[in-house]
C-alpha atoms as a PDB file:
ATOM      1  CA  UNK A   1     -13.214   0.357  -9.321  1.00  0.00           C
ATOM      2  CA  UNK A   2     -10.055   0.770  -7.154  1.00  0.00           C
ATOM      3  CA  UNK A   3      -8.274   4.039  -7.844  1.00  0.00           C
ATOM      4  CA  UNK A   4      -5.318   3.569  -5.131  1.00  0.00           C
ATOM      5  CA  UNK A   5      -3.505   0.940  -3.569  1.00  0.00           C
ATOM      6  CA  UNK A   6      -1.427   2.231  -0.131  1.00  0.00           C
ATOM      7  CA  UNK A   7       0.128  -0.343   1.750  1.00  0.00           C
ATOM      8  CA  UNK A   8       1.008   1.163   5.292  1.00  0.00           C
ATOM      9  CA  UNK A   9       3.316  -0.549   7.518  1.00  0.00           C
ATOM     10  CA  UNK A  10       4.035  -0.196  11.095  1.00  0.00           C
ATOM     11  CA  UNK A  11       7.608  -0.478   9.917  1.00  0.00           C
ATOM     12  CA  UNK A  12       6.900   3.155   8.278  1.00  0.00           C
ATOM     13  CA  UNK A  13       5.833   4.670  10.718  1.00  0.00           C
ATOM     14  CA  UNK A  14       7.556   7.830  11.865  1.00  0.00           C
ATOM     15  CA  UNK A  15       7.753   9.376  15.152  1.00  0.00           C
ATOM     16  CA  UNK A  16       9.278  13.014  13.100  1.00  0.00           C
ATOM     17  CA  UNK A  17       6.960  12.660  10.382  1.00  0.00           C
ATOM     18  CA  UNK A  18       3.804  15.124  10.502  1.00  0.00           C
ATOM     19  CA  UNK A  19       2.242  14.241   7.300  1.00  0.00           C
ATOM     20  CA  UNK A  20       0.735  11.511   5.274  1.00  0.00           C
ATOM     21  CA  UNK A  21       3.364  10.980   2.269  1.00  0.00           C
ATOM     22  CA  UNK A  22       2.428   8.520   0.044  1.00  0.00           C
ATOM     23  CA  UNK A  23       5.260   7.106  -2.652  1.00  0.00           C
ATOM     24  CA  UNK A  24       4.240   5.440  -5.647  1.00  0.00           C
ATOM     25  CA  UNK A  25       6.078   1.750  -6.176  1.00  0.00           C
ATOM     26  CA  UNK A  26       6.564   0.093  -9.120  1.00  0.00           C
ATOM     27  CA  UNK A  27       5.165  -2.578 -11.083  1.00  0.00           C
ATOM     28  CA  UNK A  28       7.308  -5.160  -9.290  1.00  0.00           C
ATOM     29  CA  UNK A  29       7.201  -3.676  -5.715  1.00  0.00           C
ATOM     30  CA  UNK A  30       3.546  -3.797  -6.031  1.00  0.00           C
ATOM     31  CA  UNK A  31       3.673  -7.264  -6.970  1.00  0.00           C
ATOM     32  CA  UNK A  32       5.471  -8.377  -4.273  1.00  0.00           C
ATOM     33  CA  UNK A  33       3.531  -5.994  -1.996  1.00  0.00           C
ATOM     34  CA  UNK A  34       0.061  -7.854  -2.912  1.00  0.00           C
ATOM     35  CA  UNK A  35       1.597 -11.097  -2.658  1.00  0.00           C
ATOM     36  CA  UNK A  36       3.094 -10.534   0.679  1.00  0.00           C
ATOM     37  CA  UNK A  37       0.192  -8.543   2.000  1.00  0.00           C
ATOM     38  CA  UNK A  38      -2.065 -11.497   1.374  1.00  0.00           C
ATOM     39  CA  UNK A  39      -2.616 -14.939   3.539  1.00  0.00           C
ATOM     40  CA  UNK A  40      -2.183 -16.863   0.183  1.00  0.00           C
ATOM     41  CA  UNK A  41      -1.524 -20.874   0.446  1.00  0.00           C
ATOM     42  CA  UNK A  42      -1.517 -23.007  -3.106  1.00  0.00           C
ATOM     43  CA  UNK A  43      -0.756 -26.237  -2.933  1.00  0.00           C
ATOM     44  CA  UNK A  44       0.301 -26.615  -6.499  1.00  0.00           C
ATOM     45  CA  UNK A  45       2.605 -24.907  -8.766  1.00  0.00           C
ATOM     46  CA  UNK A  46      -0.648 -24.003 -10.847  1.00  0.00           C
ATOM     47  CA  UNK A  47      -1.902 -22.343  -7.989  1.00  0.00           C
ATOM     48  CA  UNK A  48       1.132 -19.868  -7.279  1.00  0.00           C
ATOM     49  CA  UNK A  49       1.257 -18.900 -11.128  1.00  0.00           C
ATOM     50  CA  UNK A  50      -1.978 -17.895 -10.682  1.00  0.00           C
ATOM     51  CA  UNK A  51      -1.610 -15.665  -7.360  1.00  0.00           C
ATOM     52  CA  UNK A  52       1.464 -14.245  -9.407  1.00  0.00           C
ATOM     53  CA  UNK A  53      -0.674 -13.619 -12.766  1.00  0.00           C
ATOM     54  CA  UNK A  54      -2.812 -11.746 -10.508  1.00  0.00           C
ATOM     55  CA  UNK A  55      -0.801  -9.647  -8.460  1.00  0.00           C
ATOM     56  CA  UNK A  56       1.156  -9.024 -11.273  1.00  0.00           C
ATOM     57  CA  UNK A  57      -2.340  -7.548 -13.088  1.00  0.00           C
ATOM     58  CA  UNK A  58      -3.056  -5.567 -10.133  1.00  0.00           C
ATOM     59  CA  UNK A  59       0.695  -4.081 -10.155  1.00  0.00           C
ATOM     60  CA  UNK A  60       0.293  -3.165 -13.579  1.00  0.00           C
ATOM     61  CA  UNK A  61      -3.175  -1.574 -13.585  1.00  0.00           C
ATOM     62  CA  UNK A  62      -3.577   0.085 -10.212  1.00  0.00           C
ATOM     63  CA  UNK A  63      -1.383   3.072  -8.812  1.00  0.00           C
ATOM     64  CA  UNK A  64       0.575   1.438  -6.113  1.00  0.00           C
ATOM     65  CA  UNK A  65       1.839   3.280  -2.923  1.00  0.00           C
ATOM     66  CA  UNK A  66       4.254   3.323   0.109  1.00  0.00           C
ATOM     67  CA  UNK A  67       2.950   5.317   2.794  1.00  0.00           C
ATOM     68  CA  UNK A  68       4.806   6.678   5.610  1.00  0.00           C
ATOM     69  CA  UNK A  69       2.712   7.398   8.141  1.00  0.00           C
ATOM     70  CA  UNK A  70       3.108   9.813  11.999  1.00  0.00           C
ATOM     71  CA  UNK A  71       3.434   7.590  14.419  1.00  0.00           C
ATOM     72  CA  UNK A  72       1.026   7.499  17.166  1.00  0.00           C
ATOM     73  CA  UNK A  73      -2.896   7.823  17.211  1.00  0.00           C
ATOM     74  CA  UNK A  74      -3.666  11.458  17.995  1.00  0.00           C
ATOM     75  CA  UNK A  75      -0.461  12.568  15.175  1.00  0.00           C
ATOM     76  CA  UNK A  76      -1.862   9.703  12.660  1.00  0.00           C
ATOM     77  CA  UNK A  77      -5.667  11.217  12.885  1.00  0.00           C
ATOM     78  CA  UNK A  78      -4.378  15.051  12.445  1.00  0.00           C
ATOM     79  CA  UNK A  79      -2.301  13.928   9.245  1.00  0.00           C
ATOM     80  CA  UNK A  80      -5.413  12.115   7.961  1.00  0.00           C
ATOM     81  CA  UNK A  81      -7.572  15.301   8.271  1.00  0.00           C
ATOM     82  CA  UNK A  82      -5.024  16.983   6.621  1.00  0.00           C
ATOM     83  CA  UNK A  83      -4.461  14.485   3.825  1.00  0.00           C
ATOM     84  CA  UNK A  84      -8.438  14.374   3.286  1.00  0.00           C
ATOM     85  CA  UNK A  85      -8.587  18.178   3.391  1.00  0.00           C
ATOM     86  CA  UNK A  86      -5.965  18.986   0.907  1.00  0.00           C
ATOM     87  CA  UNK A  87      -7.053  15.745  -1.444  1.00  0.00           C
ATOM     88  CA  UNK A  88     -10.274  17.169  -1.606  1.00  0.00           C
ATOM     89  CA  UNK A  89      -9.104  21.155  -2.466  1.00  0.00           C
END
C-alpha cells in the first residue's frame, strides 16, 4: 500500500533551504502532478479518460506532496538523515 506520494523537482530545489519540507497538494494538483509525472501516450479519447480516472483516484486516495528539497548532494543527504531521524522519533 502507498502511504505518500512526494513529487520532488529540480525546480524546488533550494540553495537556502536546510531541510526536507514536504507540502501537501490537493486533489487536483495531484492529479495533474501524476499525469504530468508520467510518460503517458493514448491514442484515443477512451484512453485519456482513463489515465484521468486514474490519476484522479490516486489524487483522491493518497496524501499528495510538494517537496522542496537543499540543493546540492552533500546538503540533500544531511536533510534526508534528518527527515528519516525525526520521522522515525
Amino acid at each position: 500500500m502507498v502511504e505518500e506520494i512526494w513529487f520532488i523537482d529540480g525546480a524546488r530545489r533550494a540553495p537556502e533551504a536546510a531541510d526536507i519540507r514536504p507540502k501537501r497538494i490537493g486533489e487536483t494538483d495531484a492529479a495533474l502532478a501524476v499525469m504530468t509525472s508520467l510518460f503517458l501516450g493514448g491514442s484515443s479519447p477512451e484512453a485519456w479518460r482513463g489515465f484521468l480516472s486514474l490519476a484522479g483516484s490516486v489524487a483522491a486516495t493518497v496524501p499528495t506532496f510538494e517537496a522542496l528539497m537543499p540543493a546540492g548532494i552533500d546538503r540533500l543527504q544531511a536533510a534526508a538523515i534528518r527527515y528519516t531521524v525525526n520521522s522515525a522519533s
